[in-house]
PDB file of N, CA and C in Angstrom:
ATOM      1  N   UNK A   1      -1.444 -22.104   6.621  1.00  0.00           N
ATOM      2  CA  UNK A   1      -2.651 -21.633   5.977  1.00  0.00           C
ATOM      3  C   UNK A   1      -2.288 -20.909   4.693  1.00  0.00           C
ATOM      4  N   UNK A   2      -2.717 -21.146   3.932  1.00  0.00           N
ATOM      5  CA  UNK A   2      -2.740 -20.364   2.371  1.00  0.00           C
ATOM      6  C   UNK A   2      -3.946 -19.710   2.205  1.00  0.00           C
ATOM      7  N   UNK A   3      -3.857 -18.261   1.510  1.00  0.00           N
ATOM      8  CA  UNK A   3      -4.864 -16.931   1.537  1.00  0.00           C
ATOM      9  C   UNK A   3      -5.060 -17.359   0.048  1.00  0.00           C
ATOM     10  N   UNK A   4      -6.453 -16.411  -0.130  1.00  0.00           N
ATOM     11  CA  UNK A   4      -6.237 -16.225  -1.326  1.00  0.00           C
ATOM     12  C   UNK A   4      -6.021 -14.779  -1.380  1.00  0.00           C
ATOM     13  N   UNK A   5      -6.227 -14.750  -2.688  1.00  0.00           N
ATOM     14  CA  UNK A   5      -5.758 -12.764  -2.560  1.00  0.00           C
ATOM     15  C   UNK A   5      -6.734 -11.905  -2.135  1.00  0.00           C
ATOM     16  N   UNK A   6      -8.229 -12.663  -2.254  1.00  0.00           N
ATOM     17  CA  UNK A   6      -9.231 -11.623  -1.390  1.00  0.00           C
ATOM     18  C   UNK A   6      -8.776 -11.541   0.307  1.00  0.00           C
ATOM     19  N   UNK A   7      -8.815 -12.781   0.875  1.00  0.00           N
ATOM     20  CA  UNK A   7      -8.001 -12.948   2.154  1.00  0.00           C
ATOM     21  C   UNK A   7      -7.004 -12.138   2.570  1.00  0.00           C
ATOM     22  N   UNK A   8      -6.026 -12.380   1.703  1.00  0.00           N
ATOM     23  CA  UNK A   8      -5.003 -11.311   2.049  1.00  0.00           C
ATOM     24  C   UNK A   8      -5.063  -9.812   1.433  1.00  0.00           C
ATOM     25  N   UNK A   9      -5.813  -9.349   0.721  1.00  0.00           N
ATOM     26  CA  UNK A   9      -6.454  -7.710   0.812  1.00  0.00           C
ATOM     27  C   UNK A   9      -7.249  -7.514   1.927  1.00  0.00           C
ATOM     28  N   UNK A  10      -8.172  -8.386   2.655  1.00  0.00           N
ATOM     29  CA  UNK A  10      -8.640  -7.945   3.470  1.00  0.00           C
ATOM     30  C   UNK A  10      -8.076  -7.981   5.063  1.00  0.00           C
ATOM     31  N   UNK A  11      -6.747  -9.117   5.213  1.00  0.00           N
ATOM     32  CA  UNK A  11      -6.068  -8.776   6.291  1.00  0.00           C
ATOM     33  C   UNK A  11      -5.362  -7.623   5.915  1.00  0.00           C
ATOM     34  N   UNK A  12      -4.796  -7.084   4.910  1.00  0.00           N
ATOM     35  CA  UNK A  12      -4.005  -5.605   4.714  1.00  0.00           C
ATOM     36  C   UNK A  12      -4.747  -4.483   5.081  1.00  0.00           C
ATOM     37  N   UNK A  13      -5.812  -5.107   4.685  1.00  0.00           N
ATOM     38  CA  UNK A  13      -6.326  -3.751   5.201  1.00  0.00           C
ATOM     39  C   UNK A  13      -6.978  -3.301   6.535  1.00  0.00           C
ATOM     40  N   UNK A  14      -7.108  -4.756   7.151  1.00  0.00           N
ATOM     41  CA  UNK A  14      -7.075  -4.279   8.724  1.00  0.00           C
ATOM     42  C   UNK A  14      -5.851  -3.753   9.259  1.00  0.00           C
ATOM     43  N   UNK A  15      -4.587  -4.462   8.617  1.00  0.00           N
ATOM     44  CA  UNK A  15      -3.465  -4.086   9.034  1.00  0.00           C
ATOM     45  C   UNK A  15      -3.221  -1.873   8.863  1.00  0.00           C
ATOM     46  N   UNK A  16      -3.795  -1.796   7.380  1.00  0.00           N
ATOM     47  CA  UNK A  16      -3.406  -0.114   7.233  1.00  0.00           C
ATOM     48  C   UNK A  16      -4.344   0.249   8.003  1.00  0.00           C
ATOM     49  N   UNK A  17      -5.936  -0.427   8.495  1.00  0.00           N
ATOM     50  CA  UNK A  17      -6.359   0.530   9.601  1.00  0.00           C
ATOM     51  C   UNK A  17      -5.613   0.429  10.898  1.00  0.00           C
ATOM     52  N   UNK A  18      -5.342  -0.418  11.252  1.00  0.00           N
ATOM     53  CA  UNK A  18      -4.772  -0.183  12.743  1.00  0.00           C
ATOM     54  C   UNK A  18      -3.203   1.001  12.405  1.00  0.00           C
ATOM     55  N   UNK A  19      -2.696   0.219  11.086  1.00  0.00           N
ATOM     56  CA  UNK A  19      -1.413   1.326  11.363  1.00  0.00           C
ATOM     57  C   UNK A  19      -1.682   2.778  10.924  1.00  0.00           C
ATOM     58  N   UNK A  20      -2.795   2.964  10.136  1.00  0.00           N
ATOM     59  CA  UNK A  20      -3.840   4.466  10.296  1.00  0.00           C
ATOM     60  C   UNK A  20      -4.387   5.117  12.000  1.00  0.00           C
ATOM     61  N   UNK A  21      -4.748   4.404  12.584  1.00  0.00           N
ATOM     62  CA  UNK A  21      -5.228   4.052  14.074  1.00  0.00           C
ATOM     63  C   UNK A  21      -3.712   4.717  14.655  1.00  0.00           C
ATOM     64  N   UNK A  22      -2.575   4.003  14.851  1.00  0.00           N
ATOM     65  CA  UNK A  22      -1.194   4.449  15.310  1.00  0.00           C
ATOM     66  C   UNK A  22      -0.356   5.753  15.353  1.00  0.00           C
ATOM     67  N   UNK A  23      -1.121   6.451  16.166  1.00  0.00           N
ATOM     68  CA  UNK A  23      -0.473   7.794  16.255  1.00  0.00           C
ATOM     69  C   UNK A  23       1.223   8.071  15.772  1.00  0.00           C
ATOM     70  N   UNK A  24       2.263   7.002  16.337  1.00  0.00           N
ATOM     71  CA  UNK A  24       3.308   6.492  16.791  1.00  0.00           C
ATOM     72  C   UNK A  24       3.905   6.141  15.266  1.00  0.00           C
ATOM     73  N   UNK A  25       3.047   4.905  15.132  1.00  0.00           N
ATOM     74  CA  UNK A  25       3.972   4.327  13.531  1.00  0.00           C
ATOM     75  C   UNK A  25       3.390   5.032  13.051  1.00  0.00           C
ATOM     76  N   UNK A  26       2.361   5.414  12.537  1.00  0.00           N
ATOM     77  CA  UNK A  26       2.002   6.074  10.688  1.00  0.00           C
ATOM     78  C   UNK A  26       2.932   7.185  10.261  1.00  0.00           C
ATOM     79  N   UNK A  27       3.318   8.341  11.077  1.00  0.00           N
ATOM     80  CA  UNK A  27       4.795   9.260  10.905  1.00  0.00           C
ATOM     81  C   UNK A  27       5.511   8.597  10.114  1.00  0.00           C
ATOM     82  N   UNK A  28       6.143   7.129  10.684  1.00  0.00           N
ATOM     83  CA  UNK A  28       7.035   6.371  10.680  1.00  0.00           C
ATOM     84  C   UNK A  28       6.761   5.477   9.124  1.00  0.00           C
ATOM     85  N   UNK A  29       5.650   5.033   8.760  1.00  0.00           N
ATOM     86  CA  UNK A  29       5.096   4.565   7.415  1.00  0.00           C
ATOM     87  C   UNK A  29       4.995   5.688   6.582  1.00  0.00           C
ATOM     88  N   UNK A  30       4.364   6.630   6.762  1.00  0.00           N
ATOM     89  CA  UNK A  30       4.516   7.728   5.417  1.00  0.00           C
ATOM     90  C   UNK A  30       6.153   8.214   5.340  1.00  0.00           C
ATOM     91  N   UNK A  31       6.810   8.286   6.407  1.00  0.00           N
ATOM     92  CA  UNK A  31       8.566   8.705   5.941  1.00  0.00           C
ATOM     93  C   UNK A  31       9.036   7.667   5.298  1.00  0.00           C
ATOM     94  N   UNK A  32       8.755   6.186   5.478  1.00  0.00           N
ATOM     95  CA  UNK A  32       9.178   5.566   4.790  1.00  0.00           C
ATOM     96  C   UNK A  32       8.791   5.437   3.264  1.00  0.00           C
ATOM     97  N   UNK A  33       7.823   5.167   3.125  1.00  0.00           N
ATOM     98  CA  UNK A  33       7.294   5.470   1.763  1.00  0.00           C
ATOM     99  C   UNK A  33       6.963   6.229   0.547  1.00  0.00           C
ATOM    100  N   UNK A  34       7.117   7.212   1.682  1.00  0.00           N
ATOM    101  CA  UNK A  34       7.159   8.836   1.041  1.00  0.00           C
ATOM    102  C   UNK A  34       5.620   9.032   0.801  1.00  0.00           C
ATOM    103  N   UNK A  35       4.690   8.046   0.735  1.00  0.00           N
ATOM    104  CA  UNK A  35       3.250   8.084   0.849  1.00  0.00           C
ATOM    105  C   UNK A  35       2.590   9.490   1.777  1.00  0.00           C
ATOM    106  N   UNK A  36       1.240   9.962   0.688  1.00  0.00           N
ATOM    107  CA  UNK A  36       0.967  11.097   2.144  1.00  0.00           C
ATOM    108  C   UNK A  36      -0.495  10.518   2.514  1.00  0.00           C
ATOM    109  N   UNK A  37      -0.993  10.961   3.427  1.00  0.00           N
ATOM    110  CA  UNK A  37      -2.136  10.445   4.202  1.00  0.00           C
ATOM    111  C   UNK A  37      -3.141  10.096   2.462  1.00  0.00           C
ATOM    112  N   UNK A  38      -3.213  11.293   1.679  1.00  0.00           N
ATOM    113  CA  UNK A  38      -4.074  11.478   0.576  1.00  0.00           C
ATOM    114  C   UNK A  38      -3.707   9.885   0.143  1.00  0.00           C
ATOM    115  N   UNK A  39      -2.471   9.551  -0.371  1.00  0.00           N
ATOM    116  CA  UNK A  39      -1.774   8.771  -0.679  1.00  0.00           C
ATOM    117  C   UNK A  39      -2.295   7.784  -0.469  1.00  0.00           C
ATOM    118  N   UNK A  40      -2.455   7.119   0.979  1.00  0.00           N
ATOM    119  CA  UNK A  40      -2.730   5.831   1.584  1.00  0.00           C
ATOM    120  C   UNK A  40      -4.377   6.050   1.223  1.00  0.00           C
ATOM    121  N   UNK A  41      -5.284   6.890   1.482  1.00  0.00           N
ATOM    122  CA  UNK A  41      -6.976   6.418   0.852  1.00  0.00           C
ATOM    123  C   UNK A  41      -6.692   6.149  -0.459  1.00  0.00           C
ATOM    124  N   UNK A  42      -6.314   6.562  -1.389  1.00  0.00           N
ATOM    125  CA  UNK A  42      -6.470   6.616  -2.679  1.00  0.00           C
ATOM    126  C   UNK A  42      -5.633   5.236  -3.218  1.00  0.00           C
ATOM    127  N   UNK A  43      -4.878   4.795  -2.484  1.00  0.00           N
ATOM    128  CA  UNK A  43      -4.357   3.566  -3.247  1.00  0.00           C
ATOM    129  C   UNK A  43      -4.973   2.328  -1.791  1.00  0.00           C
ATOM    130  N   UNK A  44      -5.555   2.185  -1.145  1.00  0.00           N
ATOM    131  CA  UNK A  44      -5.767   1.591   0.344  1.00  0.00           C
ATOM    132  C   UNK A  44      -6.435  -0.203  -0.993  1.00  0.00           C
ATOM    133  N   UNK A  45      -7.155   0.306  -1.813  1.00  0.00           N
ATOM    134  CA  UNK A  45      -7.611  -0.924  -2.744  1.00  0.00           C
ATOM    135  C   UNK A  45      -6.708  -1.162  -3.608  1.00  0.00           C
ATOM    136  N   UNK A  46      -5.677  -0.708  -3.733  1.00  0.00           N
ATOM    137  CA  UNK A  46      -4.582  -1.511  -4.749  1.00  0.00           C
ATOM    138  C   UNK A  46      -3.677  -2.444  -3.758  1.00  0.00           C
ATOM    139  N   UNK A  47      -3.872  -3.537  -4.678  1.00  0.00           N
ATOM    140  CA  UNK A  47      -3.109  -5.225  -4.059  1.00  0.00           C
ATOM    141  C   UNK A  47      -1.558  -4.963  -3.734  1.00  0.00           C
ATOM    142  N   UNK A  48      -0.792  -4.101  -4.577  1.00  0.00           N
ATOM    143  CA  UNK A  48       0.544  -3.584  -4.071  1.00  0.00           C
ATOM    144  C   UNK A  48       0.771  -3.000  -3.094  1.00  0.00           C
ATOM    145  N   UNK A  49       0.049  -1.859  -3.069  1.00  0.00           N
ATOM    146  CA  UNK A  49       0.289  -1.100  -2.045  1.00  0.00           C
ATOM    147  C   UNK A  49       0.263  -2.088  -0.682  1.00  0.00           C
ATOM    148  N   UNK A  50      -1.360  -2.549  -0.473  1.00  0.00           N
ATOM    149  CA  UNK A  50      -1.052  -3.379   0.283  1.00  0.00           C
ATOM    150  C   UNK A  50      -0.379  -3.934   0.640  1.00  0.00           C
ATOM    151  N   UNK A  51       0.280  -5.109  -0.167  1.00  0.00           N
ATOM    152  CA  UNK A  51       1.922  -5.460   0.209  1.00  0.00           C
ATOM    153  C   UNK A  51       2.860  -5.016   0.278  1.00  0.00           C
ATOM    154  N   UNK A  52       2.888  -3.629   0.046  1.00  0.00           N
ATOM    155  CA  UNK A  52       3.548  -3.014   0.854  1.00  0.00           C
ATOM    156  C   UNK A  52       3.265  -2.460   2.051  1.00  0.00           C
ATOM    157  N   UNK A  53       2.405  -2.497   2.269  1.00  0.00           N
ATOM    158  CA  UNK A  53       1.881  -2.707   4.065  1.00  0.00           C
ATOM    159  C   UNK A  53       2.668  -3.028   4.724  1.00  0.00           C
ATOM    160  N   UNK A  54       1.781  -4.640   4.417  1.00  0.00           N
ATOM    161  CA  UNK A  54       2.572  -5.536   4.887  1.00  0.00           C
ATOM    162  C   UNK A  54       3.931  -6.301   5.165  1.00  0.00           C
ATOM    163  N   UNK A  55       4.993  -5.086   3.586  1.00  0.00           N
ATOM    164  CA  UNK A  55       5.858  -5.631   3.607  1.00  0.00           C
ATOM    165  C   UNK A  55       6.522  -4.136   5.207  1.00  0.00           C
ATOM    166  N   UNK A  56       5.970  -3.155   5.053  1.00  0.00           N
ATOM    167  CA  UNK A  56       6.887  -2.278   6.424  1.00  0.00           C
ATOM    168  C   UNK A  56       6.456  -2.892   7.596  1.00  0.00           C
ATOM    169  N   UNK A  57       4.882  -3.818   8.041  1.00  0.00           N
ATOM    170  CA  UNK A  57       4.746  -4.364   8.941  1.00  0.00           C
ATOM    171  C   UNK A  57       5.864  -5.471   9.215  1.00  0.00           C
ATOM    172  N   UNK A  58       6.348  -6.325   8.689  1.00  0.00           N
ATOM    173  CA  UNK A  58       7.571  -7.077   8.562  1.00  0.00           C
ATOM    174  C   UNK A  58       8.947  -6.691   8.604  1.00  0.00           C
ATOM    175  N   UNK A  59       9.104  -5.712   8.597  1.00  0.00           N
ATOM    176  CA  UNK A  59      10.590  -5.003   9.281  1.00  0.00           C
ATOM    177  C   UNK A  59      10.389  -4.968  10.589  1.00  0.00           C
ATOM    178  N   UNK A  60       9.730  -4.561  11.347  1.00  0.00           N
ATOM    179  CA  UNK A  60       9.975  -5.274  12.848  1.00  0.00           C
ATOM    180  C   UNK A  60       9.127  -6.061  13.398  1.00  0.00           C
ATOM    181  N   UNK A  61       9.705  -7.101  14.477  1.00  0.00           N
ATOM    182  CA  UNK A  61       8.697  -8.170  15.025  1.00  0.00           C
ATOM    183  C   UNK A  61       7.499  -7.457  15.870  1.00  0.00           C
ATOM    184  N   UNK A  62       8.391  -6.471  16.692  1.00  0.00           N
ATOM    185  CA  UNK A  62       7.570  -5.635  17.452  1.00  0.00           C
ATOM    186  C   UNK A  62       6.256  -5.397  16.526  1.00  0.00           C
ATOM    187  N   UNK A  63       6.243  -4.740  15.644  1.00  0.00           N
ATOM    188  CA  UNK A  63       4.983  -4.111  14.668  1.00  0.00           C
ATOM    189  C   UNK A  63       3.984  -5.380  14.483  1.00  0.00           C
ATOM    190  N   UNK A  64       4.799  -6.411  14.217  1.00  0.00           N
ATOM    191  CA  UNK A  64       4.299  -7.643  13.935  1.00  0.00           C
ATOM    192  C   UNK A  64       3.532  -8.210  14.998  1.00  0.00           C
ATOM    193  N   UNK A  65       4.043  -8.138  16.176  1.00  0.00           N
ATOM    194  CA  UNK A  65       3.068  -8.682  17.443  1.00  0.00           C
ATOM    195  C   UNK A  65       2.395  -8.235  17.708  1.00  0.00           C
ATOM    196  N   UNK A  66       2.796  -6.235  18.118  1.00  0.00           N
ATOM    197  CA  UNK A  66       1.279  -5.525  18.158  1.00  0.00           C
ATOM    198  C   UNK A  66       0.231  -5.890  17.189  1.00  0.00           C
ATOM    199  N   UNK A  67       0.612  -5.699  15.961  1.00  0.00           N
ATOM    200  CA  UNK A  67      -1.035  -6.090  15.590  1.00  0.00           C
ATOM    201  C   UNK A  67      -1.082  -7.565  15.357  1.00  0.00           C
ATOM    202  N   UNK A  68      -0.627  -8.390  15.274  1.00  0.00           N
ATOM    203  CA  UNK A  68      -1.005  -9.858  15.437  1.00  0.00           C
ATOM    204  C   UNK A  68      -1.902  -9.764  16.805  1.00  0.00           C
ATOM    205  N   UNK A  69      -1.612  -9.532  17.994  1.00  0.00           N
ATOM    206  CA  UNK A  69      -2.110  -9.448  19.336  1.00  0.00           C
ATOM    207  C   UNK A  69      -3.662  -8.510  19.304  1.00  0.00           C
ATOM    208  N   UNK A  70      -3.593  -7.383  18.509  1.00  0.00           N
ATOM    209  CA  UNK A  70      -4.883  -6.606  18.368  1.00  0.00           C
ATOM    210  C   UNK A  70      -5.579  -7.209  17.358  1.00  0.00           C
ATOM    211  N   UNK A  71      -4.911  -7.974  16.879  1.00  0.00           N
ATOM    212  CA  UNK A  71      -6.424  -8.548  15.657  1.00  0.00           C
ATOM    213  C   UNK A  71      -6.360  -9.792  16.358  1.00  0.00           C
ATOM    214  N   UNK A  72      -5.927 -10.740  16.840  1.00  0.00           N
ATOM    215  CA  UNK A  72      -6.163 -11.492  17.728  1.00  0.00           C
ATOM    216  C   UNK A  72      -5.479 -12.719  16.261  1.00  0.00           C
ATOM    217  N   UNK A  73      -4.448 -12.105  15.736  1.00  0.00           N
ATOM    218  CA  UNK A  73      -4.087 -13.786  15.087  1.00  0.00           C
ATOM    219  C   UNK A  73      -2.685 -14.000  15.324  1.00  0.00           C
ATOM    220  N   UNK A  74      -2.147 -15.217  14.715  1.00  0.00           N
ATOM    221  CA  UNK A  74      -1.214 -15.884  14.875  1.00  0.00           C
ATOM    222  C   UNK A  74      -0.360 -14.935  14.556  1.00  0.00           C
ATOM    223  N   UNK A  75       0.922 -14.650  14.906  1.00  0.00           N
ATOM    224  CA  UNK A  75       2.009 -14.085  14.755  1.00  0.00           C
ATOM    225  C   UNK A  75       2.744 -14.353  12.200  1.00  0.00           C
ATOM    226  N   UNK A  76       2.542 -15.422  11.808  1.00  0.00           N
ATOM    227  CA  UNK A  76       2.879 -15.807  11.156  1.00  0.00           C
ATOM    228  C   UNK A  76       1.558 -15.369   9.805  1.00  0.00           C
ATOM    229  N   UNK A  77       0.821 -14.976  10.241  1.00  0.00           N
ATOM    230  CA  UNK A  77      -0.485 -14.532   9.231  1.00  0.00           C
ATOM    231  C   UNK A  77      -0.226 -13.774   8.466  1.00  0.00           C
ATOM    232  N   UNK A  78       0.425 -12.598   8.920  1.00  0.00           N
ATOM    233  CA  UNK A  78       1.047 -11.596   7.916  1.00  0.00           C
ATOM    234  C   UNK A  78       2.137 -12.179   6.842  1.00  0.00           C
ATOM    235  N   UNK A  79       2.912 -12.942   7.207  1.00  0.00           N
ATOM    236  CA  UNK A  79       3.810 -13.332   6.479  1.00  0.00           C
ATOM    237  C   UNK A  79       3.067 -14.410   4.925  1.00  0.00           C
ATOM    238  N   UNK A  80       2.004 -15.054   5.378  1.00  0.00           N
ATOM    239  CA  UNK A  80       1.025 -16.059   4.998  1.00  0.00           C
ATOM    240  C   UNK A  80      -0.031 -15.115   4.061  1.00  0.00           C
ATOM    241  N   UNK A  81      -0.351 -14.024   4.543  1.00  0.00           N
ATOM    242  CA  UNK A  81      -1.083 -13.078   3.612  1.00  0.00           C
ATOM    243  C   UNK A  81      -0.340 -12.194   2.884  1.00  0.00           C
ATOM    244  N   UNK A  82       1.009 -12.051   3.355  1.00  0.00           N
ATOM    245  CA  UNK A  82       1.764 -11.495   2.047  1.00  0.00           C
ATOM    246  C   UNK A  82       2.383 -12.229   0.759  1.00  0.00           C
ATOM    247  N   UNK A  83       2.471 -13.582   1.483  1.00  0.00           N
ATOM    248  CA  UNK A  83       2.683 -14.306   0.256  1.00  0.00           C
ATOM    249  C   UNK A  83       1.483 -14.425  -1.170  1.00  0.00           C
ATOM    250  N   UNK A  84       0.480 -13.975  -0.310  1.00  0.00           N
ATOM    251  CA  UNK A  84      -0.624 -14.116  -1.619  1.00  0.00           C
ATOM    252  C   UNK A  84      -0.866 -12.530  -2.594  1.00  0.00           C
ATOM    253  N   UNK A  85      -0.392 -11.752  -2.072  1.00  0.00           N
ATOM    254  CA  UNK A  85      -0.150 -10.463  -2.882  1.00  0.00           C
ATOM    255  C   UNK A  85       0.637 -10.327  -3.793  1.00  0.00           C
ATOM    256  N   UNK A  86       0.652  -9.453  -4.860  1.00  0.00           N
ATOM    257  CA  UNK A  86       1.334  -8.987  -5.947  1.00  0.00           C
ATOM    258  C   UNK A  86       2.730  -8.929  -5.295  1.00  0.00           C
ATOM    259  N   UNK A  87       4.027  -9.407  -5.736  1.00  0.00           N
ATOM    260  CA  UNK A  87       5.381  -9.632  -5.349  1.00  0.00           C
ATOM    261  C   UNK A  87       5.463  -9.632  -3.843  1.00  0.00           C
ATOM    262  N   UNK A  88       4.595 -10.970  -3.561  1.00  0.00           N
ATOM    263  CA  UNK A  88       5.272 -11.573  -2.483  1.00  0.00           C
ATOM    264  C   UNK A  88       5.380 -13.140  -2.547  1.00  0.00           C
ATOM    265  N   UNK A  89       5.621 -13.482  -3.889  1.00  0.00           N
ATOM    266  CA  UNK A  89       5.764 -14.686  -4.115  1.00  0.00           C
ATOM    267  C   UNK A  89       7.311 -14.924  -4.009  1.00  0.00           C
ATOM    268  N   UNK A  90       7.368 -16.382  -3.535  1.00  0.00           N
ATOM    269  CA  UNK A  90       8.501 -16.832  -2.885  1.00  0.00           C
ATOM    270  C   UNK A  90       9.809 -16.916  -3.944  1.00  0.00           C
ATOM    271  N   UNK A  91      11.020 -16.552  -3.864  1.00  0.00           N
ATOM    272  CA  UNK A  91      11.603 -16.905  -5.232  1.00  0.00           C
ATOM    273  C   UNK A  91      12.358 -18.046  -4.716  1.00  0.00           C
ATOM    274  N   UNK A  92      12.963 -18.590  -6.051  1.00  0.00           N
ATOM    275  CA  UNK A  92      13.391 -19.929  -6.305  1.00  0.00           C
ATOM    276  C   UNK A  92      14.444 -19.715  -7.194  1.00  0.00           C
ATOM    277  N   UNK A  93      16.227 -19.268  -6.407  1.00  0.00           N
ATOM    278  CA  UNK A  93      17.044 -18.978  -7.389  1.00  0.00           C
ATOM    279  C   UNK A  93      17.731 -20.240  -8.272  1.00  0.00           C
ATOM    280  N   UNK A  94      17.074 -21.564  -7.795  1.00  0.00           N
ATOM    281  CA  UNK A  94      17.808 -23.144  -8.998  1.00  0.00           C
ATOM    282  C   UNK A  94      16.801 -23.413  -9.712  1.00  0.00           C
TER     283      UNK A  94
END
């Protein structure tokens, strides 16, 4: 399946609500990012940030299944909606 970029802003952003929702990971997303709660509303509509969501949802499978399983989609969607965001286009080093 190919997103377009409205598609994939709007799976990101189910994705930052559930990982907003996550008592557990969000600790774990703002240390990484250095992002603070203020942080994540105020940029939640920029197409980067988003992919960067999506890109800490993709460091583990685990993260990846929980919410694949709570939004009820394919395991591979995230990967499919990050490709349509600001630098998640595929590179081609030949």
């Amino acid at each position: 399946m190919s997103y377009t970029t409205e598609a994939a802003e709007t799976l990101a952003l189910r994705a930052l609500a559930w990982l907003a929702a996550n008592d557990d990971l969000l600790p774990v997303f703002l240390g990484s990012t250095g992002a603070s709660e203020a942080d994540v509303k105020a940029q939640a509509g920029d197409p980067v940030f988003l992919g960067a969501v999506l890109d800490f949802l993709m460091m583990d499978d685990a993260w990846v299944i929980a919410f694949c399983d709570h939004a009820a989609l394919p395991y591979e969607r995230i990967m499919e909606a990050r490709a349509a965001l600001p630098g998640g286009e595929q590179v081609h080093w030949t």
